[in-house]
C-alpha atoms as a PDB file:
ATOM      1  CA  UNK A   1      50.403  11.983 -79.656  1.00  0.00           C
ATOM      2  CA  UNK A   2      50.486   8.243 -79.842  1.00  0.00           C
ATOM      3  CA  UNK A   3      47.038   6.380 -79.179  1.00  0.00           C
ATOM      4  CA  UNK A   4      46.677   5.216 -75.812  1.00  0.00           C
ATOM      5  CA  UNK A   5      45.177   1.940 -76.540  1.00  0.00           C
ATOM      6  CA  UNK A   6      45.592   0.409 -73.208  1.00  0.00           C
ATOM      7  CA  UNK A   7      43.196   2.786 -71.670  1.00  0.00           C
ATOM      8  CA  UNK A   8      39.673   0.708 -72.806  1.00  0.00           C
ATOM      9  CA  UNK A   9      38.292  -0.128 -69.765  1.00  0.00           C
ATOM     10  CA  UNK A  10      39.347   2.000 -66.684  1.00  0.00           C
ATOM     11  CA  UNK A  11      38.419   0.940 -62.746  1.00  0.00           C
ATOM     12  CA  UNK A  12      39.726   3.413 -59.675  1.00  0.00           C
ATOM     13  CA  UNK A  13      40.232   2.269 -56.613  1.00  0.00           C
ATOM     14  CA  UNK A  14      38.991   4.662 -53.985  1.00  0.00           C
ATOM     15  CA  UNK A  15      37.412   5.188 -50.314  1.00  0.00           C
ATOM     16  CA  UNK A  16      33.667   4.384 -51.086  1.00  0.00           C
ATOM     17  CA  UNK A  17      31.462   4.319 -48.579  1.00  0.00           C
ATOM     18  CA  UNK A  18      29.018   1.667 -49.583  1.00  0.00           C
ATOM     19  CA  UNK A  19      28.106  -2.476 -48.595  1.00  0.00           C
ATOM     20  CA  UNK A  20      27.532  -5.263 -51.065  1.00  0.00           C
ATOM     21  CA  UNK A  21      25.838  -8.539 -49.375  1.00  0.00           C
ATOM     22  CA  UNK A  22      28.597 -10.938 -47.655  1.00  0.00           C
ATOM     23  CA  UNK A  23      27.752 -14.700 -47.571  1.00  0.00           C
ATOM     24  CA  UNK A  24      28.742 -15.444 -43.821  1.00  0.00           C
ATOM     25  CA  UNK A  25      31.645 -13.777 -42.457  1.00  0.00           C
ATOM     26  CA  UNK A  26      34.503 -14.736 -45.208  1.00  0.00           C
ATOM     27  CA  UNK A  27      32.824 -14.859 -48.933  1.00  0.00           C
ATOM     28  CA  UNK A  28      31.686 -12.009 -51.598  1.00  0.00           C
ATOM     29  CA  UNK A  29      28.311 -12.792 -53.050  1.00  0.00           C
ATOM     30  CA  UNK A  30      29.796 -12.550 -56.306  1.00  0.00           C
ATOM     31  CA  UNK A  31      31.471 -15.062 -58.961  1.00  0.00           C
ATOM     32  CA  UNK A  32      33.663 -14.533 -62.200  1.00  0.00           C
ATOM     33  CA  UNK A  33      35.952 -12.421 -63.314  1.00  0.00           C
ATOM     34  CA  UNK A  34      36.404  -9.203 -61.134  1.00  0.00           C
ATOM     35  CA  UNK A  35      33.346  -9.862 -59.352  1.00  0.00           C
ATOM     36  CA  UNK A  36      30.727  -9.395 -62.578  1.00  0.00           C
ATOM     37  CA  UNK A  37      31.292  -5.726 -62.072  1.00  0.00           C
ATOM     38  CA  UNK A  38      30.064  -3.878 -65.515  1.00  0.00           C
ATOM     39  CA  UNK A  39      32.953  -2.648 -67.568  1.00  0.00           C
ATOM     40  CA  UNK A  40      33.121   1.453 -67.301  1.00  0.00           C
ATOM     41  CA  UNK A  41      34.570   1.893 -70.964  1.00  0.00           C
ATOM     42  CA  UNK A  42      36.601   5.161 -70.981  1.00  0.00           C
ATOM     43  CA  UNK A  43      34.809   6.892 -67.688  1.00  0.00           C
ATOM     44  CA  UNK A  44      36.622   5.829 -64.974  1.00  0.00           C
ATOM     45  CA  UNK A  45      34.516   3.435 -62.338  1.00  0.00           C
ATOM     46  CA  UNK A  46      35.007   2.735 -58.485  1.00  0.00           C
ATOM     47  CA  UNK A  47      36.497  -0.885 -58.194  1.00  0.00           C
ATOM     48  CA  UNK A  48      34.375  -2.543 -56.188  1.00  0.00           C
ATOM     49  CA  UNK A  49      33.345  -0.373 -53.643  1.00  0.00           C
ATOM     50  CA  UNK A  50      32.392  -1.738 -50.281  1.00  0.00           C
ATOM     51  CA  UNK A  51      35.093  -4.842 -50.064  1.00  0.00           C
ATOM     52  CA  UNK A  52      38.218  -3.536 -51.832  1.00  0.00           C
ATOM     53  CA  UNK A  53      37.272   0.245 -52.245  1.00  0.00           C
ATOM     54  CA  UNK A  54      36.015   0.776 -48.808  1.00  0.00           C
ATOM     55  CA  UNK A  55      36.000   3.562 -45.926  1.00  0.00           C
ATOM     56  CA  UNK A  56      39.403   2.751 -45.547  1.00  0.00           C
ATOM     57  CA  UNK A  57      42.130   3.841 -47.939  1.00  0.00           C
ATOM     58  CA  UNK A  58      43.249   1.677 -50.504  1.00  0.00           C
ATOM     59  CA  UNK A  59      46.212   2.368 -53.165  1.00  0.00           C
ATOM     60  CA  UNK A  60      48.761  -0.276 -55.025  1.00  0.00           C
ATOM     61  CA  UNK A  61      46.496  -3.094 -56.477  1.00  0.00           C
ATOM     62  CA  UNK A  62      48.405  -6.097 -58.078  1.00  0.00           C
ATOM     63  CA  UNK A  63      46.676  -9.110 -60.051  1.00  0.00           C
ATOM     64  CA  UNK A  64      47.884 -12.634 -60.176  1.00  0.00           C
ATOM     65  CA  UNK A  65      48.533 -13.634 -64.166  1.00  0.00           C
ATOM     66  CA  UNK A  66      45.415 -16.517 -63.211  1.00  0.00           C
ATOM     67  CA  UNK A  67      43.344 -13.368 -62.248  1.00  0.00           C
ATOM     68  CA  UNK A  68      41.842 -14.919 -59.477  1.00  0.00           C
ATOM     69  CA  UNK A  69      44.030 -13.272 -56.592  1.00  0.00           C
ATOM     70  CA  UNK A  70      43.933  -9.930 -55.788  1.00  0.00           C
ATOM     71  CA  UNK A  71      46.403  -7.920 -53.738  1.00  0.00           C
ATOM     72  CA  UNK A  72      46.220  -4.528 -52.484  1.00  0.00           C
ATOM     73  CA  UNK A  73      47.014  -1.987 -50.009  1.00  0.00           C
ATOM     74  CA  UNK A  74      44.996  -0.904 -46.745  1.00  0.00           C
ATOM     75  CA  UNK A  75      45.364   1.650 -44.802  1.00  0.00           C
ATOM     76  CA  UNK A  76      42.932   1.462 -41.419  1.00  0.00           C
ATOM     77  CA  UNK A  77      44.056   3.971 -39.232  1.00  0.00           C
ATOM     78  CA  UNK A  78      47.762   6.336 -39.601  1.00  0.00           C
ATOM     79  CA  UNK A  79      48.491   4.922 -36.640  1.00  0.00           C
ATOM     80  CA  UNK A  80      48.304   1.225 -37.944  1.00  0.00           C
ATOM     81  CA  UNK A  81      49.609   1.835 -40.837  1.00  0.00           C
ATOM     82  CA  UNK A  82      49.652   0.609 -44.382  1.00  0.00           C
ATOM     83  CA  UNK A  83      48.692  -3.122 -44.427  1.00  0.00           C
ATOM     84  CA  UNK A  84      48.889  -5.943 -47.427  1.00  0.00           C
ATOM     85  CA  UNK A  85      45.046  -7.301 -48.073  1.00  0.00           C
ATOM     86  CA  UNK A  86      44.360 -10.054 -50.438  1.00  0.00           C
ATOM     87  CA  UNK A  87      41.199 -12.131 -52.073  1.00  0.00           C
ATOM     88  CA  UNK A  88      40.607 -15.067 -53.873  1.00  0.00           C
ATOM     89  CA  UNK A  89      38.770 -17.258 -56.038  1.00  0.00           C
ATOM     90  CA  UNK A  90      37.599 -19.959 -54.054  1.00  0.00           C
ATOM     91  CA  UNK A  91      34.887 -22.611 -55.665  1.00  0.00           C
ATOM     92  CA  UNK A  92      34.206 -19.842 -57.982  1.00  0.00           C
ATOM     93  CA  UNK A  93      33.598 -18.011 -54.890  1.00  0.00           C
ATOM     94  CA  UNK A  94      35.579 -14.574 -54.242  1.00  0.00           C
ATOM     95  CA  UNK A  95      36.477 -14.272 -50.306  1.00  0.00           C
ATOM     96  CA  UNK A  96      36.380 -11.136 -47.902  1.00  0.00           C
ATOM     97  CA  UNK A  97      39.671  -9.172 -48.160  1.00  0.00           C
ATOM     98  CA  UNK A  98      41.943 -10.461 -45.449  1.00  0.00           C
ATOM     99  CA  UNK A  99      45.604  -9.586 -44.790  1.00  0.00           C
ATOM    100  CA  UNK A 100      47.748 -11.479 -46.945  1.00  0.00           C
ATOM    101  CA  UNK A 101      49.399 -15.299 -45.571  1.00  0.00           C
ATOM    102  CA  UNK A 102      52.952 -14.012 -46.287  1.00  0.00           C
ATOM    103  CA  UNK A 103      52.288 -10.418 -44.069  1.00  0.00           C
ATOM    104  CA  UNK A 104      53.715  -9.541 -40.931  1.00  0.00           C
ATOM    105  CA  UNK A 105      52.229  -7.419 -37.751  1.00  0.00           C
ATOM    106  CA  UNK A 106      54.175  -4.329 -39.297  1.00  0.00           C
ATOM    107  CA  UNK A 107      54.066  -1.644 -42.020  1.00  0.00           C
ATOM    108  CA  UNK A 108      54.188  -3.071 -45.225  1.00  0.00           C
ATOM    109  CA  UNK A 109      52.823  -1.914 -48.899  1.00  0.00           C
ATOM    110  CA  UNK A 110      52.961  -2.190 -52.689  1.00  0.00           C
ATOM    111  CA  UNK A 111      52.267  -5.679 -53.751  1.00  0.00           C
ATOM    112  CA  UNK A 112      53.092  -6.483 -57.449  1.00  0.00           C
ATOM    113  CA  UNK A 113      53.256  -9.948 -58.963  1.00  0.00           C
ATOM    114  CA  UNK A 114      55.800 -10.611 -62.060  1.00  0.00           C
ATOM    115  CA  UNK A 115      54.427 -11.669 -64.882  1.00  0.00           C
ATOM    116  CA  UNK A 116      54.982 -15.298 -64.783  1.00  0.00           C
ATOM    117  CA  UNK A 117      53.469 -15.046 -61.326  1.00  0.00           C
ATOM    118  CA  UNK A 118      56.313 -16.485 -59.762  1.00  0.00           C
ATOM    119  CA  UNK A 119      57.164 -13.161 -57.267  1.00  0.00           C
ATOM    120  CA  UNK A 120      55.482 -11.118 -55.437  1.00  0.00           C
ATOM    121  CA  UNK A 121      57.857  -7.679 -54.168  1.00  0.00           C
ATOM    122  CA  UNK A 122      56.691  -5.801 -51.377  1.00  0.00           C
ATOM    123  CA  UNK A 123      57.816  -3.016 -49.519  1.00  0.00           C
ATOM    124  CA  UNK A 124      58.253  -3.853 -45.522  1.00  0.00           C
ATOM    125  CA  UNK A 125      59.098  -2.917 -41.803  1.00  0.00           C
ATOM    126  CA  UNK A 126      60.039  -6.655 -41.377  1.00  0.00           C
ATOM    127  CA  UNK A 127      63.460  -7.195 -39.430  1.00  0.00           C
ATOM    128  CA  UNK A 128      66.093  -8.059 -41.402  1.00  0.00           C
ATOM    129  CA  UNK A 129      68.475 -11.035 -41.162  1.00  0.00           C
ATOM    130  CA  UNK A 130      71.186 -10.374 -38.734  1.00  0.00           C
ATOM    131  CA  UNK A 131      73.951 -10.623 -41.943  1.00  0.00           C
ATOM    132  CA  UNK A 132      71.909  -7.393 -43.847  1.00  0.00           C
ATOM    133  CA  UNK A 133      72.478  -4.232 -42.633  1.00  0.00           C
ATOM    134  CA  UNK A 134      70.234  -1.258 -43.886  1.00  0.00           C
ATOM    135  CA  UNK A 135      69.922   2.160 -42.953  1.00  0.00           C
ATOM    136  CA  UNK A 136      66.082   2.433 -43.899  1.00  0.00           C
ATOM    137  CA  UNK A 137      63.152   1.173 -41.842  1.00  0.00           C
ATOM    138  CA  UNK A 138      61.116   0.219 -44.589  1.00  0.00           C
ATOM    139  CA  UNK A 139      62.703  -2.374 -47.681  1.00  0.00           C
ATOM    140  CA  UNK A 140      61.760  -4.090 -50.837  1.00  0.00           C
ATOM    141  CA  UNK A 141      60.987  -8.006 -50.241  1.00  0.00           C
ATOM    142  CA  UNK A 142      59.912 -10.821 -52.489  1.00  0.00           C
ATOM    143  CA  UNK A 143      57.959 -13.942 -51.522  1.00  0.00           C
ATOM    144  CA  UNK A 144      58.424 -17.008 -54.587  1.00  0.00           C
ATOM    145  CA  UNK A 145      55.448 -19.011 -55.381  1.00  0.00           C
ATOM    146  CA  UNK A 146      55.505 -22.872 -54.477  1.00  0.00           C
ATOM    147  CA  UNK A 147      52.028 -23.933 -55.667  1.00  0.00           C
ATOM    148  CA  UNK A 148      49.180 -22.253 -53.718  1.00  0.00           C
ATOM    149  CA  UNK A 149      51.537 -21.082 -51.446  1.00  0.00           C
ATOM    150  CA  UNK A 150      53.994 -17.245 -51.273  1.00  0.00           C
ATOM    151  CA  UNK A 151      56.975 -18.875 -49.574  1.00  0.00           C
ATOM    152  CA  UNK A 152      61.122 -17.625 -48.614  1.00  0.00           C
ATOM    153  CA  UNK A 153      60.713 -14.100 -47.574  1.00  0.00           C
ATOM    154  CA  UNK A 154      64.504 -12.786 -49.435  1.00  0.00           C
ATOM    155  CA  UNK A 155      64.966  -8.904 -49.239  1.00  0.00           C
ATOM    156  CA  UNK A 156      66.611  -7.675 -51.841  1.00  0.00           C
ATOM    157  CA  UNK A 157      69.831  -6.355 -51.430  1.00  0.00           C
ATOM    158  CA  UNK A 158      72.653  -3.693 -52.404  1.00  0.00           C
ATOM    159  CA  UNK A 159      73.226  -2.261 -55.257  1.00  0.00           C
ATOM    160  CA  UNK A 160      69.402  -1.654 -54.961  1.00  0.00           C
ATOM    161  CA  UNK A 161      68.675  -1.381 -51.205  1.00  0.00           C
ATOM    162  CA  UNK A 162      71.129   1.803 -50.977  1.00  0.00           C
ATOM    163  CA  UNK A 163      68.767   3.539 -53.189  1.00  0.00           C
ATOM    164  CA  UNK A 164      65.994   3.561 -50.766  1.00  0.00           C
ATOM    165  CA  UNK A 165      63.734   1.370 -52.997  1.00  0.00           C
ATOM    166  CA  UNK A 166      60.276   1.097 -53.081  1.00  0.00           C
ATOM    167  CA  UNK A 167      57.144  -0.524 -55.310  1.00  0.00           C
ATOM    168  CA  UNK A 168      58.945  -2.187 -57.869  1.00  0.00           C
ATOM    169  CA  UNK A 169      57.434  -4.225 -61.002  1.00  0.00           C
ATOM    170  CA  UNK A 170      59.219  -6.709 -63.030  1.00  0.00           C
ATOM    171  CA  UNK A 171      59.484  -7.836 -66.913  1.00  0.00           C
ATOM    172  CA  UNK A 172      59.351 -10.850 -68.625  1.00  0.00           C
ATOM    173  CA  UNK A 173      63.175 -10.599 -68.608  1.00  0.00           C
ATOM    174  CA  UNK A 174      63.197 -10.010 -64.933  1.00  0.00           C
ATOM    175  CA  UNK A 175      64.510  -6.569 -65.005  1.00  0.00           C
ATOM    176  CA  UNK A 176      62.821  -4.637 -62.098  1.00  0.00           C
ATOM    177  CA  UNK A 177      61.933  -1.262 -62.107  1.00  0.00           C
ATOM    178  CA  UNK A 178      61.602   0.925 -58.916  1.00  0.00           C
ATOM    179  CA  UNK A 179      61.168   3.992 -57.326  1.00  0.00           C
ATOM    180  CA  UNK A 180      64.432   5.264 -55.763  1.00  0.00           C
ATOM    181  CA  UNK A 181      64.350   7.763 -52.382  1.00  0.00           C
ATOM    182  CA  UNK A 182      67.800   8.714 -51.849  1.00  0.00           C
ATOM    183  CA  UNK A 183      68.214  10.893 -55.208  1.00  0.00           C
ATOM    184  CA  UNK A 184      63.785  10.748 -55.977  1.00  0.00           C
ATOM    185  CA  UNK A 185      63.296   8.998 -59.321  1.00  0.00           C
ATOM    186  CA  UNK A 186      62.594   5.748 -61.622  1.00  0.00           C
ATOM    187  CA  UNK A 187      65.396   3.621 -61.658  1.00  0.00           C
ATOM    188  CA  UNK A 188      65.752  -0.105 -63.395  1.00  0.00           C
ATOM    189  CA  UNK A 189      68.016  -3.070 -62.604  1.00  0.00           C
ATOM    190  CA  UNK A 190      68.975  -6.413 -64.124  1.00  0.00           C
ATOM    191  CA  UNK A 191      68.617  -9.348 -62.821  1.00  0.00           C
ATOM    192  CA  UNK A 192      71.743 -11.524 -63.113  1.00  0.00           C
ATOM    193  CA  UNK A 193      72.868 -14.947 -61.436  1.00  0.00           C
ATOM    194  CA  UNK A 194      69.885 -14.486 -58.623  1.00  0.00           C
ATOM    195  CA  UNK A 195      71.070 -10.579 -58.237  1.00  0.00           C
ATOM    196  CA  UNK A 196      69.999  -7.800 -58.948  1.00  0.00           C
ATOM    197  CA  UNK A 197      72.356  -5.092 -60.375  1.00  0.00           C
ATOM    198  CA  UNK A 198      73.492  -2.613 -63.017  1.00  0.00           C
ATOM    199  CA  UNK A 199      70.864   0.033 -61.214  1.00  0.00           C
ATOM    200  CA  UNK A 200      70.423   2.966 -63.914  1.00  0.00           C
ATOM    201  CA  UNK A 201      68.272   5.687 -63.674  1.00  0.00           C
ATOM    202  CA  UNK A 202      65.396   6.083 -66.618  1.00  0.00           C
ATOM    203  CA  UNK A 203      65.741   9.491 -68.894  1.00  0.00           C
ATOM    204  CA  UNK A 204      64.876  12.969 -68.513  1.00  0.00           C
ATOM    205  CA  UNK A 205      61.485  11.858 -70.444  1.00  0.00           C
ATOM    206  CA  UNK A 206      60.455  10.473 -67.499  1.00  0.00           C
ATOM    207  CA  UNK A 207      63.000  11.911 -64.401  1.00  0.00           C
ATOM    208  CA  UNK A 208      62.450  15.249 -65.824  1.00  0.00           C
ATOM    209  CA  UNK A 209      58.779  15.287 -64.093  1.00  0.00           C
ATOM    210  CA  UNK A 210      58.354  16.283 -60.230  1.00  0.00           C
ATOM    211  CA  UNK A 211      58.608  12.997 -57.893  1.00  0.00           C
ATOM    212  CA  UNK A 212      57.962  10.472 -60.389  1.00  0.00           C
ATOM    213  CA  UNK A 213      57.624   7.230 -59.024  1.00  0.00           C
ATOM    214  CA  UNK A 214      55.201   3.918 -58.623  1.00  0.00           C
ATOM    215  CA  UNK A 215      56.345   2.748 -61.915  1.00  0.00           C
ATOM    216  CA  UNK A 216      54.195   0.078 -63.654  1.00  0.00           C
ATOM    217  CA  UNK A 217      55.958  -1.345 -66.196  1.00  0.00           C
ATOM    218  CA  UNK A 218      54.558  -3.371 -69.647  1.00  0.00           C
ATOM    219  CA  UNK A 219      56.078  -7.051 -69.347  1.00  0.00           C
ATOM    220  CA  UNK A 220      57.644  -6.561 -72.697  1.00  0.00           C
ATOM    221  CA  UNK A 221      58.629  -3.071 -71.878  1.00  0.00           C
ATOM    222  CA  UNK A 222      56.889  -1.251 -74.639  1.00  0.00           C
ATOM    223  CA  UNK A 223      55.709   1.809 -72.192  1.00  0.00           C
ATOM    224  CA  UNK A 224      55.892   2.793 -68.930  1.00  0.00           C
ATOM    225  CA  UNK A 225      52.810   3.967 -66.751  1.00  0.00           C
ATOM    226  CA  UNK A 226      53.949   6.284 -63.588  1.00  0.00           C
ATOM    227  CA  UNK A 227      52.778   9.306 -61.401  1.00  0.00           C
ATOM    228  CA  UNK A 228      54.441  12.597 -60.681  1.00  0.00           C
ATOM    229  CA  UNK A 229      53.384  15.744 -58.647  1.00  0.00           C
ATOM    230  CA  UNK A 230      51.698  18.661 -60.876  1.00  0.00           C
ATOM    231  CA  UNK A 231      51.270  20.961 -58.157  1.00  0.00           C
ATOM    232  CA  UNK A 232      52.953  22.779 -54.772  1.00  0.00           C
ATOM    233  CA  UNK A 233      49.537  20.697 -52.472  1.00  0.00           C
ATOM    234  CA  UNK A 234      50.889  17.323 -54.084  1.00  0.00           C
ATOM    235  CA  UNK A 235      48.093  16.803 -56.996  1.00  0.00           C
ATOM    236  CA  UNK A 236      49.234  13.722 -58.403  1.00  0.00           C
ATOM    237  CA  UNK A 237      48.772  13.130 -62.460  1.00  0.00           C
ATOM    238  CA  UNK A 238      49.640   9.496 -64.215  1.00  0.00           C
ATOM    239  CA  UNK A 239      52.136  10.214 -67.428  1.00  0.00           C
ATOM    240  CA  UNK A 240      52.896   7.532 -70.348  1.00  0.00           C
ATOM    241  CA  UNK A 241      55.721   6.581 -71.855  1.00  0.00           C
ATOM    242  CA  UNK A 242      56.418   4.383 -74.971  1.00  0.00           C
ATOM    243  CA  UNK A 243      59.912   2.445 -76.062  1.00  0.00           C
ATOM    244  CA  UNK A 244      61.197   3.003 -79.536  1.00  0.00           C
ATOM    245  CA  UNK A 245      64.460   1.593 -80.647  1.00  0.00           C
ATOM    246  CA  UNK A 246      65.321   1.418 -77.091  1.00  0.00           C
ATOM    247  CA  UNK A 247      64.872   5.108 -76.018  1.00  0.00           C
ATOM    248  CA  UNK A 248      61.666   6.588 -74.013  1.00  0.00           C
ATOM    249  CA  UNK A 249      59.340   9.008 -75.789  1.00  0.00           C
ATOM    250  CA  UNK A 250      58.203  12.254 -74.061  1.00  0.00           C
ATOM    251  CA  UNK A 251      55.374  11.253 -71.519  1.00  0.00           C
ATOM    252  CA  UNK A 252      51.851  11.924 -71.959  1.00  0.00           C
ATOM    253  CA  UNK A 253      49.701  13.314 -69.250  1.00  0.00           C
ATOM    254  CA  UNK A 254      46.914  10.389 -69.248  1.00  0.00           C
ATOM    255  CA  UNK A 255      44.990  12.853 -66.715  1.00  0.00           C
ATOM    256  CA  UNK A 256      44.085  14.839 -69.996  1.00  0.00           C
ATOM    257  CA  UNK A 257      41.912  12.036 -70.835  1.00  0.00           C
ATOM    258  CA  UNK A 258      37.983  12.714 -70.303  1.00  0.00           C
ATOM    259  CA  UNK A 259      36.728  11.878 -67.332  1.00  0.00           C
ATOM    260  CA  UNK A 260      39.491  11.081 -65.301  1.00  0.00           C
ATOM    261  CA  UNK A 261      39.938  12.839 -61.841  1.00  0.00           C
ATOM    262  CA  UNK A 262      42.603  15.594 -60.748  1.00  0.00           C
ATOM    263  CA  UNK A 263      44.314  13.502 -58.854  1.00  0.00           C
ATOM    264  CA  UNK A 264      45.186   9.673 -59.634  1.00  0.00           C
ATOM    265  CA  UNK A 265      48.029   7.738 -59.005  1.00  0.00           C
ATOM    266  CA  UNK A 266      50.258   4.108 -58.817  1.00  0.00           C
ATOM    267  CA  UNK A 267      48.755   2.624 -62.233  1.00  0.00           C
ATOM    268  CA  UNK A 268      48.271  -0.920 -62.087  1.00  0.00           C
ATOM    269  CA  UNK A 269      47.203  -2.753 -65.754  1.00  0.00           C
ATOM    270  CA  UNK A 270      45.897  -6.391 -65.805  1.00  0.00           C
ATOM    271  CA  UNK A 271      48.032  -9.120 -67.372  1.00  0.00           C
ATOM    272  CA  UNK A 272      44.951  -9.397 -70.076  1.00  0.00           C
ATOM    273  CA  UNK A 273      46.056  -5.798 -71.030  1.00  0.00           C
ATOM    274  CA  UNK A 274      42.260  -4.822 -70.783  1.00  0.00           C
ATOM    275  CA  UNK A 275      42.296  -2.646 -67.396  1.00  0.00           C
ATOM    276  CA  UNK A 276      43.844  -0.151 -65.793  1.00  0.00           C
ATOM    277  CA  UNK A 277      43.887   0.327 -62.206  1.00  0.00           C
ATOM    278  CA  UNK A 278      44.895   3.620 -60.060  1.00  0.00           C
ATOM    279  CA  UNK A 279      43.909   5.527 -56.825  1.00  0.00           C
ATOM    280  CA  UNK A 280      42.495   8.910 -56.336  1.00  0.00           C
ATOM    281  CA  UNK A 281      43.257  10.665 -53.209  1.00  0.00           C
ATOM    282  CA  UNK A 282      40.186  11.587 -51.345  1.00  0.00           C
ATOM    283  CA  UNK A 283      39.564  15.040 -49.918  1.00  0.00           C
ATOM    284  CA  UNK A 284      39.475  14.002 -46.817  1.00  0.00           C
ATOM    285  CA  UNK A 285      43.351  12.971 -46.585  1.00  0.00           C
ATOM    286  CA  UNK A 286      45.431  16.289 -46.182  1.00  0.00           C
ATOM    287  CA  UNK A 287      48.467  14.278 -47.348  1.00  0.00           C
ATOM    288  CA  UNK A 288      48.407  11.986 -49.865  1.00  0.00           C
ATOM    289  CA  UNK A 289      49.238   8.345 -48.557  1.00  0.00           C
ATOM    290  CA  UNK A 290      51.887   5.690 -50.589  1.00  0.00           C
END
């Protein structure tokens, strides 16, 4: 079994139930990196409990290259929905979670920022243009970054869209990977003259495995992180897999690792390469919630 060596520091998003001091209504007494919260080494540590792990369900953290923005999803009641929530560094100064300047009033989920920090995808209920026809509700969509600003809303379209796409990460060479619905699996695409196509499907090594999908993806592609069902109730494990000479190796249960929970999924690792992010599903959810 090949050394994990990403796993060194570990932080879990989950529904905490407890308050940190806010300064007024819209800042986080805390400064620096990830809020001065204490490393947790190899035993896995709620991430921040209280204003991003809250009494509220949160899944499908992202991190700006910068690290100083934060995106994530929220989930406040079923009937609301799933909601985009961001913070940010301001005069050294980390604000109060609020829903994200490029959100609509409408379902929307999975935030990830490429590498060069120059997209953000996101899956969304937002109407499409009148030209774009689609026969699923909910689509991947990309914002492009114009200085301190997520601007042009684009959705991406066909070859991908007729796979029923959802939470998709990018590479340095702009190839996205995603997590198809129609037939349930990891696909990739490239991206060529502002398109993306050439969808393909990933290997048995990681297809083989029961719903795999929230793919996170190393920028230089040298392993994949992604979740899969272990059980008939939905337990969710996250699985490994490395690149040699252009083929996948057999995934690794990273659940096996001590101190990690039965259940954790949609892996999220800093651009520093020095943390990994996931969710746990609470008992108190029946179903799990993407």
């Amino acid at each position: 079994m090949k050394n994990i060596k990403i796993i060194i520091f570990v932080y879990v998003l989950f529904c905490g139930f407890y308050q940190l001091k806010l300064i007024a209504q819209d800042q986080v007494e805390l400064t620096g990196s990830f809020f001065n919260q204490k490393n947790p080494g190899f035993i896995p540590e709620i991430f921040l409990p209280g204003i991003i792990s809250t009494e509220d369900h949160e899944h499908g953290i992202t991190i700006n290259p910068c690290g100083n923005e934060i995106y994530f999803t929220r989930r406040i009641s079923r009937e609301e929905g799933n909601r985009i929530y961001f913070t940010k560094k301001v005069d050294g100064v980390w604000i109060k979670p609020i829903l994200a300047p490029f959100a609509k009033l409408c379902r929307e989920s999975s935030p990830n920022i490429s590498p060069d920090g120059k997209r953000l995808f996101f899956n969304s209920r937002r109407s499409l243009p009148e030209e774009i026809k689609s026969p699923y509700e909910m689509n991947v969509w990309f914002v492009s970054r114009e200085g301190e600003k997520w601007v042009n809303p684009e959705v991406i379209k066909n070859p991908v869209m007729e796979y029923y796409p959802m939470f998709v990460t990018q590479t340095n060479k702009g190839v996205i990977y995603f997590t198809g619905n129609v037939n349930r699996g990891i696909y990739k695409a490239d991206l060529e003259n502002g398109r993306y196509v050439n969808v393909e499907k990933l290997p048995e090594e990681i297809n083989s495995h029961n719903w795999a999908g929230h793919p996170y993806v190393d920028p230089e592609e040298k392993y994949i992180i992604f979740d899969s069902n272990i059980d008939e109730a939905g337990t969710k494990n996250l699985f490994i897999s490395f690149k040699e000479k252009n083929y996948w190796t057999e995934s690794v249960n990273i659940n096996q690792c001590e101190g990690f929970p039965k259940h954790a999924a949609i892996a999220h690792v800093s651009f520093d390469k020095r943390y990994l992010f996931f969710s746990v599903k609470p008992p108190r959810y029946v179903n799990n919630i993407l």
